[in-house]
Protein backbone atom coordinates (compact mmCIF):
# COMPACT_ATOMS: atom_id res chain seq x y z
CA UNK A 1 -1.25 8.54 -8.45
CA UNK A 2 0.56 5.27 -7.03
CA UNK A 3 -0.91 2.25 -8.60
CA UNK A 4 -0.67 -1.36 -7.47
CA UNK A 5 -0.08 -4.42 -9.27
CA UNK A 6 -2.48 -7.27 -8.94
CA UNK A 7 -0.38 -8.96 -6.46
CA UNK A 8 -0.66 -5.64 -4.35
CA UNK A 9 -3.91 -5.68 -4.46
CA UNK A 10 -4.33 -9.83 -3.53
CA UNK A 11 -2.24 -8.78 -0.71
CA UNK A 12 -3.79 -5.82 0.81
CA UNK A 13 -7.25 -7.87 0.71
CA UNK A 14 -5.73 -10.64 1.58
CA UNK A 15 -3.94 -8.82 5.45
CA UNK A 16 -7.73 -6.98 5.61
CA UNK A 17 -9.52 -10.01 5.43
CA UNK A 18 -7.20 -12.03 8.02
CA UNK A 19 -7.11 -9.38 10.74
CA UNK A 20 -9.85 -7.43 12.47
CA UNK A 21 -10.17 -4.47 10.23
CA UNK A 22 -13.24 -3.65 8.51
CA UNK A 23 -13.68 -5.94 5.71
CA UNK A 24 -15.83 -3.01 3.75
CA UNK A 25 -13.97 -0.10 4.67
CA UNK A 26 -10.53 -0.85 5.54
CA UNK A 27 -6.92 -1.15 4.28
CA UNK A 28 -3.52 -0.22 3.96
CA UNK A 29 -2.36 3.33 5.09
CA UNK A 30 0.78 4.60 3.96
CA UNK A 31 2.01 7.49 5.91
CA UNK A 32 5.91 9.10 6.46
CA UNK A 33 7.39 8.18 9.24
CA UNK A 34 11.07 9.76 10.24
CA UNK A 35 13.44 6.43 10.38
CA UNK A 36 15.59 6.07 13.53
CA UNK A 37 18.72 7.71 11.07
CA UNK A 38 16.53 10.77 11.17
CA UNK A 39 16.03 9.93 7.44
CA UNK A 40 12.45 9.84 5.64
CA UNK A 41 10.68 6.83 5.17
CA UNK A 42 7.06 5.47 5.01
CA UNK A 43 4.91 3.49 8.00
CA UNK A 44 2.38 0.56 6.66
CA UNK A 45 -0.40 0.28 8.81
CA UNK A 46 -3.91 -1.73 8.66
CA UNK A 47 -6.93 0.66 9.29
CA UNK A 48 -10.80 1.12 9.17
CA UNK A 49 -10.95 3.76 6.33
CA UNK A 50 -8.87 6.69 5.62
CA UNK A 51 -8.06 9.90 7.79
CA UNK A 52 -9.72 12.73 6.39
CA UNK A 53 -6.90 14.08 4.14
CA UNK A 54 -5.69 10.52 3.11
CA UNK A 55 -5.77 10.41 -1.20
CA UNK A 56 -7.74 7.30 -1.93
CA UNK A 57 -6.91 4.43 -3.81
CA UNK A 58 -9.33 1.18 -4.79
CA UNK A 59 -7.92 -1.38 -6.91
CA UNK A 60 -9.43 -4.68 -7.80
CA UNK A 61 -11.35 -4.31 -4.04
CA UNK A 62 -8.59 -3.63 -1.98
CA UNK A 63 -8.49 -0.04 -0.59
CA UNK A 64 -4.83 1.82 -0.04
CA UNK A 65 -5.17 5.41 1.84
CA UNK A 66 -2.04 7.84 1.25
CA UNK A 67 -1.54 10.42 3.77
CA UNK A 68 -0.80 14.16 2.15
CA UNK A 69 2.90 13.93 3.01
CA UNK A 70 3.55 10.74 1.15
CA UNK A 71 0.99 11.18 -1.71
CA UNK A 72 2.60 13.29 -4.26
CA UNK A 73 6.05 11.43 -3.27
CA UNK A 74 4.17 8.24 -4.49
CA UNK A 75 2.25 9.65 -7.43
CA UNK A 76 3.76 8.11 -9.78
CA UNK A 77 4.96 4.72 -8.21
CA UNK A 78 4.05 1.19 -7.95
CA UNK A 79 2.87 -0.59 -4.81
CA UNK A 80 3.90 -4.77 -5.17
CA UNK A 81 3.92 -7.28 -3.14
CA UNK A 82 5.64 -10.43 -2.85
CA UNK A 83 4.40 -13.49 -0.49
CA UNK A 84 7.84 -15.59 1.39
CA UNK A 85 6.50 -18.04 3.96
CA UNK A 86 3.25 -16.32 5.24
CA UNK A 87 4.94 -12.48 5.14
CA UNK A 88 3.78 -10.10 2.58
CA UNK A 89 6.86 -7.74 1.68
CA UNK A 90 5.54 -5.28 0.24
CA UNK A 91 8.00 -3.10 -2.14
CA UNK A 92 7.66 0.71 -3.86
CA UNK A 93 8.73 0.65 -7.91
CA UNK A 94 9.45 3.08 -10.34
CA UNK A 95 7.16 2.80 -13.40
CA UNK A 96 9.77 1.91 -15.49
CA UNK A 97 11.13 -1.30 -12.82
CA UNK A 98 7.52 -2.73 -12.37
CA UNK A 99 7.92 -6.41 -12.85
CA UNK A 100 5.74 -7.74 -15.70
CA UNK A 101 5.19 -11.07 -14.19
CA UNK A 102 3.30 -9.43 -11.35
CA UNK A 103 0.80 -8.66 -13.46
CA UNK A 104 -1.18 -11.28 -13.43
């Protein structure tokens, strides 16, 4: 299952807690989304709780939902998340190219 590195996780808390989704409940959703080159990609969005299907993931408090479609793409990927001026770019890793000094 995709896990998240601490940063990830300061992130995703960090976008719940400064918007109006539910502090308790809510997060990130990842979901596929077709990209205007008719080629795969993923959509980010910030929601209440999951859809009913959505795998669910909780690390260190913050709450990431994967919808069927993109959760056995991201099973065995890392969510991280870097912070440039106020935006949170968030960025998909192979295990092997997680960045150790995200860690903590």
């Amino acid at each position: 299952m995709l896990t998240l590195t601490p940063a990830a996780a300061q992130a995703v808390q960090a976008l719940v807690a400064n918007t109006q989704t539910d502090d308790d409940t809510g997060g990130l959703r990842i979901a596929a989304q077709e990209a205007p080159d008719a080629q795969p990609g993923i959509r980010l969005a910030l929601v209440d709780g999951p859809e009913p299907a959505d795998a669910e993931i909780e690390a260190s408090g913050a709450h990431v939902f994967l919808e069927p479609a993109v959760s056995e793409v991201l099973a065995d990927k890392v969510l991280d998340a870097r912070v440039d001026d106020g935006r949170v770019q968030f960025t998909v890793l192979s295990r092997s190219e997680e960045d150790p000094l995200s860690q903590g």
